[in-house]
PDB file of N, CA and C in Angstrom:
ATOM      1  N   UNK A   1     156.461 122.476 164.008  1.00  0.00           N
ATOM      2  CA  UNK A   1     157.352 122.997 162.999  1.00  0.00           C
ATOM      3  C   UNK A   1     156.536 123.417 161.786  1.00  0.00           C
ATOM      4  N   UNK A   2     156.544 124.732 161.371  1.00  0.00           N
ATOM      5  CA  UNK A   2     156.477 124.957 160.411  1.00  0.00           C
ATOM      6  C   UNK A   2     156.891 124.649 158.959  1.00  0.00           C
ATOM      7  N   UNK A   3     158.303 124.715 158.353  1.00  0.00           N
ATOM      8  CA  UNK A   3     158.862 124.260 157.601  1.00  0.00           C
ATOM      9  C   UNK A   3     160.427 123.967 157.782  1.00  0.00           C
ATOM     10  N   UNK A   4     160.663 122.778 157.160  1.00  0.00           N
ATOM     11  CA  UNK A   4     162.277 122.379 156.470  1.00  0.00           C
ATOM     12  C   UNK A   4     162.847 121.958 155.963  1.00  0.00           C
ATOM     13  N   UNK A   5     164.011 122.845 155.785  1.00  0.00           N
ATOM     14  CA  UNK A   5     164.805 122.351 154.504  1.00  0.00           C
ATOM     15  C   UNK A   5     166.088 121.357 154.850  1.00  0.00           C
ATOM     16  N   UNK A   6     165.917 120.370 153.948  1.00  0.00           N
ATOM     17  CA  UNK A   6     167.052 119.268 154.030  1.00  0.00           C
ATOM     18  C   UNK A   6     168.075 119.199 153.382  1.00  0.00           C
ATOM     19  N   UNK A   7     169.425 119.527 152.999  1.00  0.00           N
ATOM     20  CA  UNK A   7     170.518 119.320 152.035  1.00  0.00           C
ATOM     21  C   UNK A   7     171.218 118.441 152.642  1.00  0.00           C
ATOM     22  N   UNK A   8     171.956 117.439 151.726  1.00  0.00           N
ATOM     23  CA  UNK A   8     173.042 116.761 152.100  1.00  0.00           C
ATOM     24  C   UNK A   8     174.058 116.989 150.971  1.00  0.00           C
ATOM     25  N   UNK A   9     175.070 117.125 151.689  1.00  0.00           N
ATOM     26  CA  UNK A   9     176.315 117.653 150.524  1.00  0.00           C
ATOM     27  C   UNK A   9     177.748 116.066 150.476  1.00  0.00           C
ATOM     28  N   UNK A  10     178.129 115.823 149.661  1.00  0.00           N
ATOM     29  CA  UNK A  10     179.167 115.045 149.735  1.00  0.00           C
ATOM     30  C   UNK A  10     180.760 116.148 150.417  1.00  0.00           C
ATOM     31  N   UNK A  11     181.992 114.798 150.246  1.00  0.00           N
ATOM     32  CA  UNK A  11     183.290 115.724 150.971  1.00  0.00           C
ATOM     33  C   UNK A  11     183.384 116.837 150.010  1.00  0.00           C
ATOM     34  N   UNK A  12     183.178 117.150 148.854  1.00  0.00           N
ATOM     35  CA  UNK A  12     183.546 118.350 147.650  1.00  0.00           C
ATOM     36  C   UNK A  12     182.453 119.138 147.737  1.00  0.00           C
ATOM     37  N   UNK A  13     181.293 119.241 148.700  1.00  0.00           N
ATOM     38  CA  UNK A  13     180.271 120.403 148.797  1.00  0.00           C
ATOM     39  C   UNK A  13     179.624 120.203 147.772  1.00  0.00           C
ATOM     40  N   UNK A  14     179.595 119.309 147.347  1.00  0.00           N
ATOM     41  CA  UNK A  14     178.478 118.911 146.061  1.00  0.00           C
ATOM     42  C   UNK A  14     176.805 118.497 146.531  1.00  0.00           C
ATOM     43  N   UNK A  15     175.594 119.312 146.115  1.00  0.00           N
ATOM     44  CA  UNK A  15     174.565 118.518 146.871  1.00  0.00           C
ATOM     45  C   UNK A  15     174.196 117.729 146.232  1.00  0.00           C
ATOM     46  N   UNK A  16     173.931 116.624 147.503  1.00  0.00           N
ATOM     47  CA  UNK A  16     173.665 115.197 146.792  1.00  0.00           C
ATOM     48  C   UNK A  16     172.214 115.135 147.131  1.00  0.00           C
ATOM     49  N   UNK A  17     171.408 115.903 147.577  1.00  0.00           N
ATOM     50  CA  UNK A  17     169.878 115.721 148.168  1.00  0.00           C
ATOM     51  C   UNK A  17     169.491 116.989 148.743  1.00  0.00           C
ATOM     52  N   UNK A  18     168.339 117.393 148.694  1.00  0.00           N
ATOM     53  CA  UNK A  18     167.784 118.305 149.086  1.00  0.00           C
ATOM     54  C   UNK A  18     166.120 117.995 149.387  1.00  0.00           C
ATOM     55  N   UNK A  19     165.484 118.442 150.162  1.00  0.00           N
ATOM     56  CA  UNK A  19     164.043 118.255 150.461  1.00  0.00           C
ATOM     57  C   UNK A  19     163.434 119.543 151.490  1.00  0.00           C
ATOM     58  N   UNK A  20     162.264 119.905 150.949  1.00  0.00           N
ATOM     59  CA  UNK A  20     161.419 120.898 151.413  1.00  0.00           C
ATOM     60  C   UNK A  20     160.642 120.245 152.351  1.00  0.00           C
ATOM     61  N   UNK A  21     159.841 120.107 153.458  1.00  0.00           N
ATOM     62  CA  UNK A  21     158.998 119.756 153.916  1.00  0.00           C
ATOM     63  C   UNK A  21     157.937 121.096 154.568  1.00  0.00           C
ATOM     64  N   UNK A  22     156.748 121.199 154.271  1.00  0.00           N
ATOM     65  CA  UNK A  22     156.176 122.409 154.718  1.00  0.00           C
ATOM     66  C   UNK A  22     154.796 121.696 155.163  1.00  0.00           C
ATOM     67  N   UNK A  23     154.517 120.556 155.814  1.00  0.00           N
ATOM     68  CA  UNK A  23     153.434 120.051 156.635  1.00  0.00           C
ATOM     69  C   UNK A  23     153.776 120.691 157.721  1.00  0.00           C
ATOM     70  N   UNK A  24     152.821 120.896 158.403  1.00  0.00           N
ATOM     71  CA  UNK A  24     152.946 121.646 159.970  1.00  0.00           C
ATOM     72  C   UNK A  24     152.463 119.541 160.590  1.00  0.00           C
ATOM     73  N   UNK A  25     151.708 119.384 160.506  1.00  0.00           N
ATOM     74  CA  UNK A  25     151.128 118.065 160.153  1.00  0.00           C
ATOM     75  C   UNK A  25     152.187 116.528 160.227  1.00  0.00           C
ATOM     76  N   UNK A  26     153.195 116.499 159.560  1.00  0.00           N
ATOM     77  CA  UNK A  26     154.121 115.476 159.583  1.00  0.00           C
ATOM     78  C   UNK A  26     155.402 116.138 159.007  1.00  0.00           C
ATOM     79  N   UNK A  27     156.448 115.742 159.875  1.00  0.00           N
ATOM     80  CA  UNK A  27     157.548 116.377 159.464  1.00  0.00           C
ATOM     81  C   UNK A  27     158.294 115.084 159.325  1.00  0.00           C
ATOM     82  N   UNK A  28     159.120 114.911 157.988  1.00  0.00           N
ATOM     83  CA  UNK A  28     159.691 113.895 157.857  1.00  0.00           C
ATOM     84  C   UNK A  28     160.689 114.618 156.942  1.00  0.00           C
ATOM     85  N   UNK A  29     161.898 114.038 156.646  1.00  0.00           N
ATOM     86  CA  UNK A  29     163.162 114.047 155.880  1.00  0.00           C
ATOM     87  C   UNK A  29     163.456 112.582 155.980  1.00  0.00           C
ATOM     88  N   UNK A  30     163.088 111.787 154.191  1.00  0.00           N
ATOM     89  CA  UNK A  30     163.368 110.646 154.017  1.00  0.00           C
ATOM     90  C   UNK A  30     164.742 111.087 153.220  1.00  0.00           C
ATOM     91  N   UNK A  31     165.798 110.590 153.486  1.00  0.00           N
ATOM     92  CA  UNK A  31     166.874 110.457 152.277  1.00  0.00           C
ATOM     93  C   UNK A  31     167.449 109.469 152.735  1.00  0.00           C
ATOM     94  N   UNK A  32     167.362 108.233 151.780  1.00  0.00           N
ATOM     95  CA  UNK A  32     167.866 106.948 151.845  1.00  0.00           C
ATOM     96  C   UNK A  32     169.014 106.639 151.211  1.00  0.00           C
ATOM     97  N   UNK A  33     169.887 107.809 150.905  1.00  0.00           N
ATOM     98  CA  UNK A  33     170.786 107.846 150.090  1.00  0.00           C
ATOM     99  C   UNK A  33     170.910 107.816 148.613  1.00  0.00           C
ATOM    100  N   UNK A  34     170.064 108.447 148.166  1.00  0.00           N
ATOM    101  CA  UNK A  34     169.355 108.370 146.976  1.00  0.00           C
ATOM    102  C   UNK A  34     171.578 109.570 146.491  1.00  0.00           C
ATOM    103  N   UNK A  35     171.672 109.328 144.720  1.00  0.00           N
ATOM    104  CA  UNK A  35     172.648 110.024 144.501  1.00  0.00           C
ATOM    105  C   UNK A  35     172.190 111.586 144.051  1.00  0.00           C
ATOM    106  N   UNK A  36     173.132 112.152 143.410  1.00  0.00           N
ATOM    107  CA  UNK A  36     173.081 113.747 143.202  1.00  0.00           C
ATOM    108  C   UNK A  36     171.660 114.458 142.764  1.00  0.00           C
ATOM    109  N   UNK A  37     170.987 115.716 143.016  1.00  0.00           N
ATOM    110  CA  UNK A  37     170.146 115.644 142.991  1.00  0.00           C
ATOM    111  C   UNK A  37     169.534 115.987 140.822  1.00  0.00           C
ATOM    112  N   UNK A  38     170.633 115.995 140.633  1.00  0.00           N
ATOM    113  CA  UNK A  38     169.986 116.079 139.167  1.00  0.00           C
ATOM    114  C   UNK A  38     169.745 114.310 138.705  1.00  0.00           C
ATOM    115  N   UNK A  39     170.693 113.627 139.485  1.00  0.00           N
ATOM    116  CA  UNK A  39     169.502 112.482 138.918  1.00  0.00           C
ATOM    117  C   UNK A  39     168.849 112.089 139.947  1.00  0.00           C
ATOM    118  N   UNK A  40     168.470 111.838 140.856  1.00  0.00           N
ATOM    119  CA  UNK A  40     167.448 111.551 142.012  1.00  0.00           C
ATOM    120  C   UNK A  40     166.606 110.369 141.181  1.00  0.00           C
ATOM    121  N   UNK A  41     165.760 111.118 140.534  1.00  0.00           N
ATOM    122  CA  UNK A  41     165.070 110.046 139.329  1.00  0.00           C
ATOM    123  C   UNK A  41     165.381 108.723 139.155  1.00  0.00           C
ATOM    124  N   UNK A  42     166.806 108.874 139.126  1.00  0.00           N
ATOM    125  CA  UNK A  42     167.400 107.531 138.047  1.00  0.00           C
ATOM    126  C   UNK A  42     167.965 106.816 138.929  1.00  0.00           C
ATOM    127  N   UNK A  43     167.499 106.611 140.265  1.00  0.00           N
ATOM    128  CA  UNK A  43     167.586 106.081 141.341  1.00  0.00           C
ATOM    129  C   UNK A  43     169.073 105.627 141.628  1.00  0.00           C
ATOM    130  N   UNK A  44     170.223 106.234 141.263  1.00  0.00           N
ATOM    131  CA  UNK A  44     171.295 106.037 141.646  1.00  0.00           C
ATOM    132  C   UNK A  44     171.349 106.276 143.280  1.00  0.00           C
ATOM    133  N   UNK A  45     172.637 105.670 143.290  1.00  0.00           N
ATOM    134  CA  UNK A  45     172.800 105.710 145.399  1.00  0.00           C
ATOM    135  C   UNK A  45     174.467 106.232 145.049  1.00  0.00           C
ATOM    136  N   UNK A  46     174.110 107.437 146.408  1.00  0.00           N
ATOM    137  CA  UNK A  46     175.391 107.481 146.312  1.00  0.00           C
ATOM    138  C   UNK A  46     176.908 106.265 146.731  1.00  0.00           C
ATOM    139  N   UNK A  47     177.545 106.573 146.922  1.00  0.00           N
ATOM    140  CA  UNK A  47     178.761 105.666 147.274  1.00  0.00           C
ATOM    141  C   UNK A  47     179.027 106.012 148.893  1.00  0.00           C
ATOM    142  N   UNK A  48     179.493 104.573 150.021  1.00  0.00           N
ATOM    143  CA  UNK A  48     179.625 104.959 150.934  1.00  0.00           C
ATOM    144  C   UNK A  48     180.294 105.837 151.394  1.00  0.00           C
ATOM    145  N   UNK A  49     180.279 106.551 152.301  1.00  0.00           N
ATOM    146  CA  UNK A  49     181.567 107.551 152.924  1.00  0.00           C
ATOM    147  C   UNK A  49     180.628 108.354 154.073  1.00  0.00           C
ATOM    148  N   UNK A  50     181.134 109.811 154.394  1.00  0.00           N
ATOM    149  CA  UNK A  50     180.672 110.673 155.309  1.00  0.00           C
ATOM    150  C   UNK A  50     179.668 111.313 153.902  1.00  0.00           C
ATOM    151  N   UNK A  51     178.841 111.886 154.793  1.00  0.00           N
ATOM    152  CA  UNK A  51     177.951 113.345 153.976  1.00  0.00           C
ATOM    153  C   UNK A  51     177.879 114.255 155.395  1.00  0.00           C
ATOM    154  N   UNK A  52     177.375 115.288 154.964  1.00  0.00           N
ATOM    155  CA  UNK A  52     177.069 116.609 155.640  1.00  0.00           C
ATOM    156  C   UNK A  52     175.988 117.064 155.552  1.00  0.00           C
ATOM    157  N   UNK A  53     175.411 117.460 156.572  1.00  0.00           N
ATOM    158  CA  UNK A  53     173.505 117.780 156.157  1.00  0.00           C
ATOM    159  C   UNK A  53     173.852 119.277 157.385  1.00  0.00           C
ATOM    160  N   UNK A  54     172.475 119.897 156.540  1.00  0.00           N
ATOM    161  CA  UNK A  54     172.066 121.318 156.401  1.00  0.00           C
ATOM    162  C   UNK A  54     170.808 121.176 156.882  1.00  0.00           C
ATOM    163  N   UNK A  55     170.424 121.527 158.245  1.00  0.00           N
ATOM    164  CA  UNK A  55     168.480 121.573 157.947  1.00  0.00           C
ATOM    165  C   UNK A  55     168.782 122.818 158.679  1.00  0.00           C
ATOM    166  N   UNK A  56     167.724 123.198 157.986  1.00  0.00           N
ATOM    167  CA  UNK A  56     166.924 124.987 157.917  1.00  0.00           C
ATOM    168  C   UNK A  56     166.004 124.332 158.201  1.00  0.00           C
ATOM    169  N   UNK A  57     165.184 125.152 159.853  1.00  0.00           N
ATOM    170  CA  UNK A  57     163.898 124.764 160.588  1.00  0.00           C
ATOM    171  C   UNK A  57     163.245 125.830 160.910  1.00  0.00           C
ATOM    172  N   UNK A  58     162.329 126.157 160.744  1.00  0.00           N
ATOM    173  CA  UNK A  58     161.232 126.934 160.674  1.00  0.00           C
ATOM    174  C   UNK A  58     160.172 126.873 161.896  1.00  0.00           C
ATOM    175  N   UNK A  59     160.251 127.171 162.932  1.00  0.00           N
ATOM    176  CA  UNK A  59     159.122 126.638 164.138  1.00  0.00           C
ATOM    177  C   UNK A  59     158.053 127.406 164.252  1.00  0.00           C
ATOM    178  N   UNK A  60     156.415 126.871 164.360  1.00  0.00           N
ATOM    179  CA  UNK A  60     155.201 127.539 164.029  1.00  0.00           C
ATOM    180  C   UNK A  60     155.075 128.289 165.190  1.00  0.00           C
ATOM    181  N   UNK A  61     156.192 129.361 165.852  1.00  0.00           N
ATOM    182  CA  UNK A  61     155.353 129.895 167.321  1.00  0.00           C
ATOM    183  C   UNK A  61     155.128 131.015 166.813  1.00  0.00           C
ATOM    184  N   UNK A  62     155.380 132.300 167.509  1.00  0.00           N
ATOM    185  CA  UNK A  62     154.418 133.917 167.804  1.00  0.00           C
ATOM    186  C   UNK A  62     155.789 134.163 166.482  1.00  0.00           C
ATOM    187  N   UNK A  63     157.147 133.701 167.069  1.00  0.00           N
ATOM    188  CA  UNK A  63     157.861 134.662 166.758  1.00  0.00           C
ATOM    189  C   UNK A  63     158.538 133.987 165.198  1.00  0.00           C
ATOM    190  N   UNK A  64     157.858 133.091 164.803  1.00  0.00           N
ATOM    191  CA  UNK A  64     158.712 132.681 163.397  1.00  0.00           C
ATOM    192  C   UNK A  64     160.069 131.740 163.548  1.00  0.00           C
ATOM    193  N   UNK A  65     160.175 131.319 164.960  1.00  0.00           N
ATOM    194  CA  UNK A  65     161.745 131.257 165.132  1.00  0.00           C
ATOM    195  C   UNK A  65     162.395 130.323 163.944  1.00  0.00           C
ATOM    196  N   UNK A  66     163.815 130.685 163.829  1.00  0.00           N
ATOM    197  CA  UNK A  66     164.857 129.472 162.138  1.00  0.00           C
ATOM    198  C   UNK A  66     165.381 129.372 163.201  1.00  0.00           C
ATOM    199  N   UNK A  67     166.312 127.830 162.924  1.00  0.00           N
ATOM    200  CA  UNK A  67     167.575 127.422 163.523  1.00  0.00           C
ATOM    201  C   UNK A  67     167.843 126.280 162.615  1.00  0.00           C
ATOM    202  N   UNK A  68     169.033 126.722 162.817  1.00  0.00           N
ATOM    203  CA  UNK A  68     170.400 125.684 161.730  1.00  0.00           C
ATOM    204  C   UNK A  68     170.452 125.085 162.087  1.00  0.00           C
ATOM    205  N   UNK A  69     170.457 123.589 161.473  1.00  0.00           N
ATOM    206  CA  UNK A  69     171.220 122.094 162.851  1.00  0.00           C
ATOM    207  C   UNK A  69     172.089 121.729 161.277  1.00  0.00           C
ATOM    208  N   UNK A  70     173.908 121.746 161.695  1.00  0.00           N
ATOM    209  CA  UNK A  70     174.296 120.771 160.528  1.00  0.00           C
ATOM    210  C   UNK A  70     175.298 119.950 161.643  1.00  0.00           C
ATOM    211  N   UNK A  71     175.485 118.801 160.527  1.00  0.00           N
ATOM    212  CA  UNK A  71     176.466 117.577 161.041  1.00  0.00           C
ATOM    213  C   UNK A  71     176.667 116.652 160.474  1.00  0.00           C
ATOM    214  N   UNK A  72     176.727 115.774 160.720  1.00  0.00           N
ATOM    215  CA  UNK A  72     177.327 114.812 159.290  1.00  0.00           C
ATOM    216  C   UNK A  72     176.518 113.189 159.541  1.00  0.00           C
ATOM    217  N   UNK A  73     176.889 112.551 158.579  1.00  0.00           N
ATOM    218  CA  UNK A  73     175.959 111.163 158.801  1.00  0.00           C
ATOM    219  C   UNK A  73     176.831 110.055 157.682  1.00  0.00           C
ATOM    220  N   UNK A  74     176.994 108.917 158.140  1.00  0.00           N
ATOM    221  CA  UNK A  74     177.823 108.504 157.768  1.00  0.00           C
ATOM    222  C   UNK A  74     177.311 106.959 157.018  1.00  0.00           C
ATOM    223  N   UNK A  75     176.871 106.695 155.429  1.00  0.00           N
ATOM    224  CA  UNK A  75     176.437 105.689 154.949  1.00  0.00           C
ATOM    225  C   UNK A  75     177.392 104.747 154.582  1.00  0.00           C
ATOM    226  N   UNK A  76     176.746 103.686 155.533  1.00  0.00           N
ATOM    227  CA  UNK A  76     177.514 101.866 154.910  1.00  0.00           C
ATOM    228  C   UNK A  76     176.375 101.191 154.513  1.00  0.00           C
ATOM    229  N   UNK A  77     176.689 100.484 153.415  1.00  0.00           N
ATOM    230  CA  UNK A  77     175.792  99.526 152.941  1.00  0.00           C
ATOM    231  C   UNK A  77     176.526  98.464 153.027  1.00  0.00           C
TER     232      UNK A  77
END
């Protein structure tokens, strides 16, 4: 893999996380439920419920290939 992009949105389409990854090297998407991404920082968590994730994937072959994967993921603490 070339590169990807991670969003997670709450039920109101709000993003609560986003992450770039562009290692060809290690591909990881950590989101531990960290809250909205303007505070990320301030280490808030979001609140349990459903979220919705967005990855945009980028694969290193001849032809550049993208593909969408979304679906949902569901945090209990």
């Amino acid at each position: 893999m070339r590169r990807i992009r991670f969003q997670a949105f709450n039920r109101w389409g709000v993003k609560v996380f986003e992450n770039v990854t562009t290692s060809a090297d290690r591909v990881l998407i950590n989101w531990a439920g960290g809250g909205p991404v303007a505070e990320a920082s301030s280490g808030n968590k979001v609140v349990d419920g459903i979220y919705y994730y967005l990855a945009e994937v980028e694969f290193a072959d001849f032809a550049n290939t993208k593909r969408t994967y979304k679906g949902w993921v569901e945090i209990v603490r």
